[in-house]
PDB file of N, CA and C in Angstrom:
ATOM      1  N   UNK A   1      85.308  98.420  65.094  1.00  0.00           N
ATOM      2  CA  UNK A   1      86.276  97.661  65.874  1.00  0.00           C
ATOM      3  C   UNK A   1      86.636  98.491  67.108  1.00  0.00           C
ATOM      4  N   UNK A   2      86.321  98.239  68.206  1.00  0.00           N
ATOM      5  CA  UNK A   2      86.747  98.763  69.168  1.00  0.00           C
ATOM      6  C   UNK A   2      88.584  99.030  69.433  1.00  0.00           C
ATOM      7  N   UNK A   3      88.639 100.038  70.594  1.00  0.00           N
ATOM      8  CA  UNK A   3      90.254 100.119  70.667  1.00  0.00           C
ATOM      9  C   UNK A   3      90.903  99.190  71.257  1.00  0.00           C
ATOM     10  N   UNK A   4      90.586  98.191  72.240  1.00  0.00           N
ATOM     11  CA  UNK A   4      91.303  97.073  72.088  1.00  0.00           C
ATOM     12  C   UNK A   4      91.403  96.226  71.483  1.00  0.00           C
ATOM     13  N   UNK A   5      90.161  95.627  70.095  1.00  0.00           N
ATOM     14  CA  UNK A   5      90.612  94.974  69.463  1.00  0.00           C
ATOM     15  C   UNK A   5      92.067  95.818  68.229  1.00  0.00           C
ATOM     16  N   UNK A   6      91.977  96.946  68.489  1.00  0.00           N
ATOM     17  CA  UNK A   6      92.974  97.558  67.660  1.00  0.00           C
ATOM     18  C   UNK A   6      94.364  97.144  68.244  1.00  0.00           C
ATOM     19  N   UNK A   7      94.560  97.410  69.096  1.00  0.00           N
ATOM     20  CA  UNK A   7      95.646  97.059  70.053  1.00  0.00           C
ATOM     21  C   UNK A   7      96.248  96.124  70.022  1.00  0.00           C
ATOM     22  N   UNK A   8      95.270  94.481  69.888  1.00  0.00           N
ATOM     23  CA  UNK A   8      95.180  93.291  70.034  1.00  0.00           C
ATOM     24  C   UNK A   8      96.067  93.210  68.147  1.00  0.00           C
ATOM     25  N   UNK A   9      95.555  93.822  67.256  1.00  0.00           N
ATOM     26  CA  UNK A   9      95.571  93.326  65.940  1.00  0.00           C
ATOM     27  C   UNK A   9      97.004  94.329  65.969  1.00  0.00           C
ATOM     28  N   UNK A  10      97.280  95.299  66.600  1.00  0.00           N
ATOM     29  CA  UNK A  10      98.870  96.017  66.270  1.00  0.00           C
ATOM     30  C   UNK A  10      99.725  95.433  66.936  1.00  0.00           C
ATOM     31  N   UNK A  11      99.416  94.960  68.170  1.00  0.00           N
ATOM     32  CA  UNK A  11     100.379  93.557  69.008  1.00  0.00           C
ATOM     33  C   UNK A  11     100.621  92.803  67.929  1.00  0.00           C
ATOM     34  N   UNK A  12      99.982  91.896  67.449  1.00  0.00           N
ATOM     35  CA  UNK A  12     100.125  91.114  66.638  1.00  0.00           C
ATOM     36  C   UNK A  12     101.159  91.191  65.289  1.00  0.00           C
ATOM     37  N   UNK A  13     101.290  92.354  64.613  1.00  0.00           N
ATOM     38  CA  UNK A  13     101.643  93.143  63.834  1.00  0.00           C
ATOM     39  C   UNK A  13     103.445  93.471  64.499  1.00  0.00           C
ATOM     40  N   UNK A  14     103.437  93.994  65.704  1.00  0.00           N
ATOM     41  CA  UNK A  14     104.599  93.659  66.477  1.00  0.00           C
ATOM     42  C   UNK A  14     105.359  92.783  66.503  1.00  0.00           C
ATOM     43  N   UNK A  15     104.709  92.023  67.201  1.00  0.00           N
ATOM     44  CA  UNK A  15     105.551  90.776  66.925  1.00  0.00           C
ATOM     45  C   UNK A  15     105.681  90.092  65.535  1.00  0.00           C
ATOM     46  N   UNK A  16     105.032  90.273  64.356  1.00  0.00           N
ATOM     47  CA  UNK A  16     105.700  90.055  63.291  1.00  0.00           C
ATOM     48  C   UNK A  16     106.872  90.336  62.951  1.00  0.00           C
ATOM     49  N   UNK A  17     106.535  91.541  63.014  1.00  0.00           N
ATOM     50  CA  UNK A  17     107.610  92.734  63.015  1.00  0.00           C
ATOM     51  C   UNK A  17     109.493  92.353  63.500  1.00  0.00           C
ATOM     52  N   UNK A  18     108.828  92.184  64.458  1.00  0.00           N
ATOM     53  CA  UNK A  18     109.871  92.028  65.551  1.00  0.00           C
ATOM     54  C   UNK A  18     110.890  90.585  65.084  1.00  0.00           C
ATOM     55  N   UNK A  19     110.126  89.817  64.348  1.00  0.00           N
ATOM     56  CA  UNK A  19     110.587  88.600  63.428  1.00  0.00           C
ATOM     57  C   UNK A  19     111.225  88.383  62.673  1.00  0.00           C
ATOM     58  N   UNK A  20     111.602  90.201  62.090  1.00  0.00           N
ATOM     59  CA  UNK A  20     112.177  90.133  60.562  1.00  0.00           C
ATOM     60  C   UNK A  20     113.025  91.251  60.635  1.00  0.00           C
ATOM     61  N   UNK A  21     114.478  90.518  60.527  1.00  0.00           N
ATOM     62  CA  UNK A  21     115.633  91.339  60.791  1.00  0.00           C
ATOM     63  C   UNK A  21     115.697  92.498  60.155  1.00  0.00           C
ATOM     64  N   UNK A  22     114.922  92.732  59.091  1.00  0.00           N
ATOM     65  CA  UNK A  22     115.024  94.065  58.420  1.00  0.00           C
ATOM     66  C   UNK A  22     114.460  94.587  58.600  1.00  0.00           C
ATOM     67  N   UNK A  23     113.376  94.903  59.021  1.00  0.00           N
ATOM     68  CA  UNK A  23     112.316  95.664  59.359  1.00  0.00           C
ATOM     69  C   UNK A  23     112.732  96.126  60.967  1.00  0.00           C
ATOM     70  N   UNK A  24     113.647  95.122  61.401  1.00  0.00           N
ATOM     71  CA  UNK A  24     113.802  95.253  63.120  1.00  0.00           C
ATOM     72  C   UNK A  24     114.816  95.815  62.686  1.00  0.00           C
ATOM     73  N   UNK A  25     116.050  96.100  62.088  1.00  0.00           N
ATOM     74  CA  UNK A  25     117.176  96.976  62.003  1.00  0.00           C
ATOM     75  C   UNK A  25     116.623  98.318  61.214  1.00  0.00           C
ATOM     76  N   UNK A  26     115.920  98.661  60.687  1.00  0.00           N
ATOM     77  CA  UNK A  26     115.326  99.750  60.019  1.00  0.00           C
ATOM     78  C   UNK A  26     114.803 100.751  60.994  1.00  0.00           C
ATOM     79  N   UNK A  27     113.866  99.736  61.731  1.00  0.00           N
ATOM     80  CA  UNK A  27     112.491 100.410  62.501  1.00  0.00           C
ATOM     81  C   UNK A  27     113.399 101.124  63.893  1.00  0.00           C
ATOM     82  N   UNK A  28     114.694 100.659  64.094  1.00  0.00           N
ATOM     83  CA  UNK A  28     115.105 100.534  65.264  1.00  0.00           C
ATOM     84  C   UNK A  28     116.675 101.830  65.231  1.00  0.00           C
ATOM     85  N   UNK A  29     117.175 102.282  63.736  1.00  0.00           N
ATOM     86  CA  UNK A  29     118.125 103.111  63.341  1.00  0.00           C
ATOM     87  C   UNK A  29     117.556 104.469  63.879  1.00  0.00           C
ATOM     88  N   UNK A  30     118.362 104.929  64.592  1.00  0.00           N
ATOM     89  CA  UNK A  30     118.203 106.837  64.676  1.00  0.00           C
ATOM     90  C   UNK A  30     118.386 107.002  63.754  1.00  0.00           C
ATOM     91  N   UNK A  31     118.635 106.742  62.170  1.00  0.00           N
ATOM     92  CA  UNK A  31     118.969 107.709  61.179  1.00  0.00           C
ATOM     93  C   UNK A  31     119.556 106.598  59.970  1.00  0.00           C
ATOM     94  N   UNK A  32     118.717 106.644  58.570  1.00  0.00           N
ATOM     95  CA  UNK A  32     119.116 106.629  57.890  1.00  0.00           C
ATOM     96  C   UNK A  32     119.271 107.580  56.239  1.00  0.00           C
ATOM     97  N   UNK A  33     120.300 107.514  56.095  1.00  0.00           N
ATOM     98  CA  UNK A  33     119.855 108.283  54.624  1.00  0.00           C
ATOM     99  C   UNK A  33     119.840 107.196  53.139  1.00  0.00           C
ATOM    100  N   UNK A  34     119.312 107.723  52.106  1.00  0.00           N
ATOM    101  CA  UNK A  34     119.277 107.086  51.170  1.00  0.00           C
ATOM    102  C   UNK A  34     118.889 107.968  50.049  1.00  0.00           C
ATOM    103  N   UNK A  35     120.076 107.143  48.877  1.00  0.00           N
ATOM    104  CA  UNK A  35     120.476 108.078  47.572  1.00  0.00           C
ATOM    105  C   UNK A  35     118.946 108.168  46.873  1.00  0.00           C
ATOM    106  N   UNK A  36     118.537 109.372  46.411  1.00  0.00           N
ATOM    107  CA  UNK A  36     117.164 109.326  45.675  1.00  0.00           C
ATOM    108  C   UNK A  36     117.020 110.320  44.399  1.00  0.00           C
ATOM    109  N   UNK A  37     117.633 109.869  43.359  1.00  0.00           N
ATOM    110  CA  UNK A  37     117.993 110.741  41.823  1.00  0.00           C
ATOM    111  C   UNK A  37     119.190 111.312  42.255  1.00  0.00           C
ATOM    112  N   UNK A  38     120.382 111.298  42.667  1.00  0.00           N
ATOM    113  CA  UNK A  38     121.828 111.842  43.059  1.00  0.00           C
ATOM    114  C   UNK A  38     121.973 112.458  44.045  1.00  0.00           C
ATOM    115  N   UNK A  39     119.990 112.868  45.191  1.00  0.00           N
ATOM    116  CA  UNK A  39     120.366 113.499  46.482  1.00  0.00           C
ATOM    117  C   UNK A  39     120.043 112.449  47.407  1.00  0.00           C
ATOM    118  N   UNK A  40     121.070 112.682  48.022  1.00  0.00           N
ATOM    119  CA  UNK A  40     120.754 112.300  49.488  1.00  0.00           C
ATOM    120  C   UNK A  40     119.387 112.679  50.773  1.00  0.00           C
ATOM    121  N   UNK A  41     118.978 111.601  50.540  1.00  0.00           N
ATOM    122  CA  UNK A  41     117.977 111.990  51.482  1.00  0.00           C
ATOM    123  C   UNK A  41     117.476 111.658  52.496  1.00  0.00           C
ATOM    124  N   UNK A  42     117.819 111.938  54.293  1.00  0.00           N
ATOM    125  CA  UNK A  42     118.015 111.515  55.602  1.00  0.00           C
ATOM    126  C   UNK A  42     116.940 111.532  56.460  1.00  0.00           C
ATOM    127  N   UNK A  43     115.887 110.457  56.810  1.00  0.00           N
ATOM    128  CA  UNK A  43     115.113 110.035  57.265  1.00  0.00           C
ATOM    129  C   UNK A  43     115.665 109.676  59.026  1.00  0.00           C
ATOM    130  N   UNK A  44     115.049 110.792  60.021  1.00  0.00           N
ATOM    131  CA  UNK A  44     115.300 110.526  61.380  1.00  0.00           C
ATOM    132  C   UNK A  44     114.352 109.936  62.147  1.00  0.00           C
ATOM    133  N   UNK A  45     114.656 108.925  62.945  1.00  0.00           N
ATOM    134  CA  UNK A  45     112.971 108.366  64.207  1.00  0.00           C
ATOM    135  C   UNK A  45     112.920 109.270  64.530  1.00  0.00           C
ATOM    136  N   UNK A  46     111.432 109.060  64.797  1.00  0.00           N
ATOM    137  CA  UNK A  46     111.173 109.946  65.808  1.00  0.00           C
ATOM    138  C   UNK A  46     111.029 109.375  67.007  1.00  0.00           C
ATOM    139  N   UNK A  47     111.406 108.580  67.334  1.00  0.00           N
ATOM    140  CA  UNK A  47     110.704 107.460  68.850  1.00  0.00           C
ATOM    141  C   UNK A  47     112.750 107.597  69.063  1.00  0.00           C
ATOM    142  N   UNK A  48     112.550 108.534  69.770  1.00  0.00           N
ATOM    143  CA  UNK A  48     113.775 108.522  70.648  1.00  0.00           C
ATOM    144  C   UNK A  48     114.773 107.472  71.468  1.00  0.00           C
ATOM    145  N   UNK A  49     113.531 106.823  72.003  1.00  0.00           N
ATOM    146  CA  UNK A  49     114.079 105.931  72.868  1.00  0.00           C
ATOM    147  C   UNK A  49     115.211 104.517  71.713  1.00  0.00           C
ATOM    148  N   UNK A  50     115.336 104.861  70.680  1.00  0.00           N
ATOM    149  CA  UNK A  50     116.199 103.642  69.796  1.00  0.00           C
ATOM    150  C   UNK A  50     117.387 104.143  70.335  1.00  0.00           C
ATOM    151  N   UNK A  51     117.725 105.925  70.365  1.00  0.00           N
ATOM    152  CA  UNK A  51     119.158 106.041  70.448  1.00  0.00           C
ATOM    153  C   UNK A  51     119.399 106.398  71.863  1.00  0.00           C
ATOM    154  N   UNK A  52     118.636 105.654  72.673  1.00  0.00           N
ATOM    155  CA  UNK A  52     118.759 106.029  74.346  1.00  0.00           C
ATOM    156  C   UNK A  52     119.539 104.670  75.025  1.00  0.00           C
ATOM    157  N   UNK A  53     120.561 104.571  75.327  1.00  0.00           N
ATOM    158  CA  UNK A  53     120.990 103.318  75.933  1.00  0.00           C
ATOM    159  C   UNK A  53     120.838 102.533  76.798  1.00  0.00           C
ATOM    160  N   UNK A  54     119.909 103.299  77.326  1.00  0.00           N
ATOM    161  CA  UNK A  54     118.945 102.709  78.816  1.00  0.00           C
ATOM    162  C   UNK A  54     117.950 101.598  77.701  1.00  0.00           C
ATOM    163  N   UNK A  55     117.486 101.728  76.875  1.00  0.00           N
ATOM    164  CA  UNK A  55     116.564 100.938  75.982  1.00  0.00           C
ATOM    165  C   UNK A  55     117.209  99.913  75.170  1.00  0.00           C
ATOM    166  N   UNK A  56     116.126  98.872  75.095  1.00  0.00           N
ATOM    167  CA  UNK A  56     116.657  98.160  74.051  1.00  0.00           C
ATOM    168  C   UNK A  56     115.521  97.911  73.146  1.00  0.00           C
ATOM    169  N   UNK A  57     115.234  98.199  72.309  1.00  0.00           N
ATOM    170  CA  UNK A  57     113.961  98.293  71.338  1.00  0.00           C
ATOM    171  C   UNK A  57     114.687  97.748  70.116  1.00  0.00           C
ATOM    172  N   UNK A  58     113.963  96.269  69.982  1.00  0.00           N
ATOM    173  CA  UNK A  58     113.528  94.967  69.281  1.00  0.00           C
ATOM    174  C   UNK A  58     112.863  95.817  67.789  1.00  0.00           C
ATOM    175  N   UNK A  59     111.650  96.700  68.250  1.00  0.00           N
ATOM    176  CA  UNK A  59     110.972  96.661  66.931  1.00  0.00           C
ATOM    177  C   UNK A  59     110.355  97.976  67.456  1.00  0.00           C
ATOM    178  N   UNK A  60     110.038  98.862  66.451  1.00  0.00           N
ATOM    179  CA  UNK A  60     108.961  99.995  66.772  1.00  0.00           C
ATOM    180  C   UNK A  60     108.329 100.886  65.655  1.00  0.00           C
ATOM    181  N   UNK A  61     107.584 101.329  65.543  1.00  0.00           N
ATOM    182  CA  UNK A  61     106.567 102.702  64.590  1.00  0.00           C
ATOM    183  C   UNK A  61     106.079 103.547  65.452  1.00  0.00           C
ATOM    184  N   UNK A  62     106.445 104.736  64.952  1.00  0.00           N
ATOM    185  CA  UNK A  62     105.720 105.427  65.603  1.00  0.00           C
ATOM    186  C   UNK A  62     104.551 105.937  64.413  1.00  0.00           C
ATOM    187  N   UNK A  63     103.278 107.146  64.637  1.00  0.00           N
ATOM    188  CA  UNK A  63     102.317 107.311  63.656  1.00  0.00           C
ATOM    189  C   UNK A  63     101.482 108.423  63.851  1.00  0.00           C
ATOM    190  N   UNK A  64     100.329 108.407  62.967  1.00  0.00           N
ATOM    191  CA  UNK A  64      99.474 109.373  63.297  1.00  0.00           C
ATOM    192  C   UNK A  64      98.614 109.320  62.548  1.00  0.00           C
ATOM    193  N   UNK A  65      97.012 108.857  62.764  1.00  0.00           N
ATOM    194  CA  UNK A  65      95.922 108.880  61.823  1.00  0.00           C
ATOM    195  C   UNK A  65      94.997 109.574  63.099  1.00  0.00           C
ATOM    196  N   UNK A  66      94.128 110.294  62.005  1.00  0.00           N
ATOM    197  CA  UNK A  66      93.074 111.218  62.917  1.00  0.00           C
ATOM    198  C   UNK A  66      92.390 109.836  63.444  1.00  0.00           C
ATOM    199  N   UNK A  67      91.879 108.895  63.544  1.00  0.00           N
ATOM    200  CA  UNK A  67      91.277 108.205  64.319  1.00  0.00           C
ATOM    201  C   UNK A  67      91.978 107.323  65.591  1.00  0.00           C
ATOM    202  N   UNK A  68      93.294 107.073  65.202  1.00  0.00           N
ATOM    203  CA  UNK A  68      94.369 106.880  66.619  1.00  0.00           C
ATOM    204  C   UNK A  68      94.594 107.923  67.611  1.00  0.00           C
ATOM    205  N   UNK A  69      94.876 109.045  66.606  1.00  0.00           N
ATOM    206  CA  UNK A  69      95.951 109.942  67.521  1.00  0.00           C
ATOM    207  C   UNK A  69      97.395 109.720  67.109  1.00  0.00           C
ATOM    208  N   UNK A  70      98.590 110.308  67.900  1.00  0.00           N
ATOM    209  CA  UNK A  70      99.575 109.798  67.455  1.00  0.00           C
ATOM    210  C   UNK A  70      99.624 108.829  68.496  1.00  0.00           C
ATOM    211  N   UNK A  71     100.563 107.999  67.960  1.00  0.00           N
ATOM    212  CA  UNK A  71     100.630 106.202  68.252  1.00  0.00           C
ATOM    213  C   UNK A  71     102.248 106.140  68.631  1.00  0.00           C
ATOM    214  N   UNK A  72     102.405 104.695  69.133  1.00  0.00           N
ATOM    215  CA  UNK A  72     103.939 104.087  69.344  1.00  0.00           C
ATOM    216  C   UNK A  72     103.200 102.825  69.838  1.00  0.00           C
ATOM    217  N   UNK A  73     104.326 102.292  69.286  1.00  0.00           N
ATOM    218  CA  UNK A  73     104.301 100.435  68.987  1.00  0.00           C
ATOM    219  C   UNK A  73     105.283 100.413  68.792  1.00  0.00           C
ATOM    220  N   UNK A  74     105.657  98.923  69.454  1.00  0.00           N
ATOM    221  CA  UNK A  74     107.181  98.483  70.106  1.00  0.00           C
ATOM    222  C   UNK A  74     107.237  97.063  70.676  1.00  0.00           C
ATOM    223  N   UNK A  75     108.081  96.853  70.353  1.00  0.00           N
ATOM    224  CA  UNK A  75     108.913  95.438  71.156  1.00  0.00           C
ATOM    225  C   UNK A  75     109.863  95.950  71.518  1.00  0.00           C
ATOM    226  N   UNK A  76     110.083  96.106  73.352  1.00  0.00           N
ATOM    227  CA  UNK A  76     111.604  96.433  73.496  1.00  0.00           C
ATOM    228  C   UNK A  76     111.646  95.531  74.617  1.00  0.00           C
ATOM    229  N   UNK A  77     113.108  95.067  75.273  1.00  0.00           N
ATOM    230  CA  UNK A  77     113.360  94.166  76.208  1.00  0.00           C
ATOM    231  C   UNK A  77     113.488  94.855  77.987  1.00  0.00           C
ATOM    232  N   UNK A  78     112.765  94.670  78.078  1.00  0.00           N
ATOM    233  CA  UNK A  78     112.685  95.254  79.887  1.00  0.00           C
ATOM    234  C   UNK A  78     112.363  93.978  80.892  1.00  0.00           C
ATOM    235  N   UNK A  79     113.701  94.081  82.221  1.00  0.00           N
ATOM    236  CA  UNK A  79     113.856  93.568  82.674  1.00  0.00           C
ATOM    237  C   UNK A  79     114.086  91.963  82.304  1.00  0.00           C
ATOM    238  N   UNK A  80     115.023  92.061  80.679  1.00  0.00           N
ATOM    239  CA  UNK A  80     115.557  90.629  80.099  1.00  0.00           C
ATOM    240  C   UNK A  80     114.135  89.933  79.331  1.00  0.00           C
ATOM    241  N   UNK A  81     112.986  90.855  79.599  1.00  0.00           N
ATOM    242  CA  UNK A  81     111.619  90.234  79.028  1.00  0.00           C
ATOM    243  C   UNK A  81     111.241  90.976  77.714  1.00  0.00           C
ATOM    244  N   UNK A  82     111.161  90.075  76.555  1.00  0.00           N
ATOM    245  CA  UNK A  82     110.262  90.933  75.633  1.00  0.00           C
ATOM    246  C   UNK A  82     108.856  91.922  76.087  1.00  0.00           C
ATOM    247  N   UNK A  83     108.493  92.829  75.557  1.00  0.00           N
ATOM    248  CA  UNK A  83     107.542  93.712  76.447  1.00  0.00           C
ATOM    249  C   UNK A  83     107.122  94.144  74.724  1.00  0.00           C
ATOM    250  N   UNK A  84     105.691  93.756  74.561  1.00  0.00           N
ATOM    251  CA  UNK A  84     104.991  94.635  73.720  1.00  0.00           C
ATOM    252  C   UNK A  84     104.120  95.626  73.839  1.00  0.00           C
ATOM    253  N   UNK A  85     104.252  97.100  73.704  1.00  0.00           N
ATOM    254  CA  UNK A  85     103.445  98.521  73.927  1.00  0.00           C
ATOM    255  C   UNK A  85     102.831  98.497  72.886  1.00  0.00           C
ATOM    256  N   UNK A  86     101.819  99.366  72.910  1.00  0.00           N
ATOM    257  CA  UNK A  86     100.678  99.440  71.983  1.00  0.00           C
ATOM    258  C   UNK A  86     100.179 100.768  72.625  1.00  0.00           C
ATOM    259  N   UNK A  87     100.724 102.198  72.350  1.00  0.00           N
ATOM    260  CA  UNK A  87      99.869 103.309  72.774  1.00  0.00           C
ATOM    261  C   UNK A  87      99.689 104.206  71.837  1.00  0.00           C
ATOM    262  N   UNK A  88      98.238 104.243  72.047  1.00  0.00           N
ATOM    263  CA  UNK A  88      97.315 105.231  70.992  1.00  0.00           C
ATOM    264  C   UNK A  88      97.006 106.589  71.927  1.00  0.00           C
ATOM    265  N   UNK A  89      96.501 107.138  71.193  1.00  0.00           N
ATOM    266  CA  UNK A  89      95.718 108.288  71.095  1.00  0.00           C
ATOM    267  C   UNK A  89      96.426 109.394  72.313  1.00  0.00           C
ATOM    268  N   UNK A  90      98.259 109.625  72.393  1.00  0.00           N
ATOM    269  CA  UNK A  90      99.040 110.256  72.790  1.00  0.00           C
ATOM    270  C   UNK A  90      98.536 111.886  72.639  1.00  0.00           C
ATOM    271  N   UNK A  91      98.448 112.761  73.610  1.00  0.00           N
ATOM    272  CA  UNK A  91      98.178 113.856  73.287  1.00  0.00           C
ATOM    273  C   UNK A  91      99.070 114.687  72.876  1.00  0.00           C
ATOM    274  N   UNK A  92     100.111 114.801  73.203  1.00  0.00           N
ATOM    275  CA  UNK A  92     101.428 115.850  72.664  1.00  0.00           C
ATOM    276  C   UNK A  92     102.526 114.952  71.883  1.00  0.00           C
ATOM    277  N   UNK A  93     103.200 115.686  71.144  1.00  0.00           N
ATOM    278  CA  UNK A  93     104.350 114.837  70.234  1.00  0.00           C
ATOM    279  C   UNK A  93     104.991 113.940  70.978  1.00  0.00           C
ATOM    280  N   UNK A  94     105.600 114.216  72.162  1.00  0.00           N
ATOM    281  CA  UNK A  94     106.599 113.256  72.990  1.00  0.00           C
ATOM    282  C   UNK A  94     105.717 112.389  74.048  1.00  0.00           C
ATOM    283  N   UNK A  95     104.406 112.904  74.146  1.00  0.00           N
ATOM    284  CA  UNK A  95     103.671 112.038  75.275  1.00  0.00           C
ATOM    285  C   UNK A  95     103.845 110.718  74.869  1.00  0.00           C
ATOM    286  N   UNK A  96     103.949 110.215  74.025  1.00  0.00           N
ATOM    287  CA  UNK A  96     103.815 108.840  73.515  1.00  0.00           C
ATOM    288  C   UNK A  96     104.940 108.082  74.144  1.00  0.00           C
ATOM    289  N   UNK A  97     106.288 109.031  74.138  1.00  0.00           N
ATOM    290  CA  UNK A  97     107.478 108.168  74.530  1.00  0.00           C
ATOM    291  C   UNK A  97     107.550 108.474  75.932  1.00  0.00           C
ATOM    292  N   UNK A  98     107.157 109.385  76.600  1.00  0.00           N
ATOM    293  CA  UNK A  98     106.935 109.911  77.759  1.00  0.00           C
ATOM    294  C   UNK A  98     105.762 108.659  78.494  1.00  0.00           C
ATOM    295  N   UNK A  99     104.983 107.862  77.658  1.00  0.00           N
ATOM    296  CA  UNK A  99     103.920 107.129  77.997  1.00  0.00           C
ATOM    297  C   UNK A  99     104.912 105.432  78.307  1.00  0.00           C
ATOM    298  N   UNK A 100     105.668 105.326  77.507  1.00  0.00           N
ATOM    299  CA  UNK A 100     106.497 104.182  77.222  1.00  0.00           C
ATOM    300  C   UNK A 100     107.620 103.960  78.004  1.00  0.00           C
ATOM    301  N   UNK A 101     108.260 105.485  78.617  1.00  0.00           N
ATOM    302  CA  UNK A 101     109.091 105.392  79.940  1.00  0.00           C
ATOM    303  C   UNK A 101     108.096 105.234  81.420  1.00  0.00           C
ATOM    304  N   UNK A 102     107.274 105.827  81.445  1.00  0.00           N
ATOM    305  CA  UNK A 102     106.531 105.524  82.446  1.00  0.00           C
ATOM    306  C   UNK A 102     105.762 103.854  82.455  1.00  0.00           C
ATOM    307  N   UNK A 103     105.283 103.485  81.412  1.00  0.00           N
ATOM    308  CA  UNK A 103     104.830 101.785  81.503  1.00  0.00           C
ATOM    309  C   UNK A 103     106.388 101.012  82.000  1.00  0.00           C
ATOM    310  N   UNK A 104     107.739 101.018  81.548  1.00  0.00           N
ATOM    311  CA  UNK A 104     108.783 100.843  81.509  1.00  0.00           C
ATOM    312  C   UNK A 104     108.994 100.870  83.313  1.00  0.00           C
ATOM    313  N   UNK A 105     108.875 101.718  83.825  1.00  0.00           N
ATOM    314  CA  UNK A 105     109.039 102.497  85.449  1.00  0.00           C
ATOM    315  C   UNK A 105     108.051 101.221  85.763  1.00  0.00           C
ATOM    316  N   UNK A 106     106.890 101.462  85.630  1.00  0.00           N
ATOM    317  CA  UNK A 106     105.947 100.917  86.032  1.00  0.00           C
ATOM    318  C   UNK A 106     106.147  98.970  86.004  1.00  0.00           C
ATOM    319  N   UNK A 107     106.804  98.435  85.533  1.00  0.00           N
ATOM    320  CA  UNK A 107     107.287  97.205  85.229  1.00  0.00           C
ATOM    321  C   UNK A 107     107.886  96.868  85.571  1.00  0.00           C
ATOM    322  N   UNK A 108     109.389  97.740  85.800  1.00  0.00           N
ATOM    323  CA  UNK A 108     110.171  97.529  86.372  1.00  0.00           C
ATOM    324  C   UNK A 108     110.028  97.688  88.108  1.00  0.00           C
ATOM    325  N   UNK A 109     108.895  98.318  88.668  1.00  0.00           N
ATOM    326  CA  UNK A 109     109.017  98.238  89.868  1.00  0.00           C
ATOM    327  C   UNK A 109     108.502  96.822  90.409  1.00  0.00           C
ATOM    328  N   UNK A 110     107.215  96.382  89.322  1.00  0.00           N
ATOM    329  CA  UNK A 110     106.863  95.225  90.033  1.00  0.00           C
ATOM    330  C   UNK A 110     107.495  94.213  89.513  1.00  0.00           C
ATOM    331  N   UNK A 111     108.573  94.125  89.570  1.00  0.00           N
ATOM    332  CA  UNK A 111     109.154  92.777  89.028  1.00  0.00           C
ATOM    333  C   UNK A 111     110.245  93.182  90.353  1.00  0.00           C
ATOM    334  N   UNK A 112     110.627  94.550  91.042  1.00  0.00           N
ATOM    335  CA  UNK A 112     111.142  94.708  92.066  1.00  0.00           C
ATOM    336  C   UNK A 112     110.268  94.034  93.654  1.00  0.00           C
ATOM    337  N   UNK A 113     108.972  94.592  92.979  1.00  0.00           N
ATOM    338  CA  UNK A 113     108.487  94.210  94.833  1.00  0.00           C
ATOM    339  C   UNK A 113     108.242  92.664  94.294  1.00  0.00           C
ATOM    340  N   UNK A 114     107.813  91.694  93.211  1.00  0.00           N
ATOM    341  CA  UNK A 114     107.980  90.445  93.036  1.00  0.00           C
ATOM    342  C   UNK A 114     109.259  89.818  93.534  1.00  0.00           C
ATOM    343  N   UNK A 115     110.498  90.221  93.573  1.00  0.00           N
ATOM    344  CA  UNK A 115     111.325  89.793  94.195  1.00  0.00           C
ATOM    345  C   UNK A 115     111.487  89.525  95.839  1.00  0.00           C
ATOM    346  N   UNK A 116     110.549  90.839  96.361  1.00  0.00           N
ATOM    347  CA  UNK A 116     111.071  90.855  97.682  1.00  0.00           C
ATOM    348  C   UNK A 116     110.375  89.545  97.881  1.00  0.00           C
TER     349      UNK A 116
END
């Protein structure tokens, strides 16, 4: 399967996602913990951008299989528009979200010069 049909089939997967309030309040928490045999045990995102207020992120995973790379997948709302990302094969830990502010930049400008 090539990498855009991968893309094509994790879009898809997104917007499921993005469908189901629990999975969209889960995927989307900086932080939850949960009781496991009497300890507490606190699970943090790693996809930053949930607890950034400039963002509004609908749905997201972040990942890592030796044949992706590490990954981020997302539904977040830019410029009042649902926006689905799909980026693979990130080279450094934060490049991924570093990849997702820059598409973000990048969107938001042309919906600027579309105006003029």
């Amino acid at each position: 399967m090539s990498s855009r049909n991968r893309a094509r089939e994790l879009a898809k997967l997104v917007l499921a996602a993005a469908g189901n309030s629990t999975i969209s309040e889960y995927s989307t928490s900086a932080r939850h913990t949960v009781t496991v045999s009497r300890h507490l045990l606190e699970f943090r995102n790693t996809n930053l951008l949930v607890a950034n207020p400039a963002w509004h992120v609908d749905v997201q995973k972040t990942g890592y299989i030796p044949e992706a790379g590490r990954c981020l997948v997302m539904q977040a709302e830019i410029d009042g528009r649902p926006v689905v990302m799909v980026l693979l094969n990130s080279y450094g830990k934060y490049t991924r979200i570093a990849d997702a502010k820059r598409v973000r930049t990048w969107l938001e400008s042309r919906s600027r010069v579309a105006a003029l």
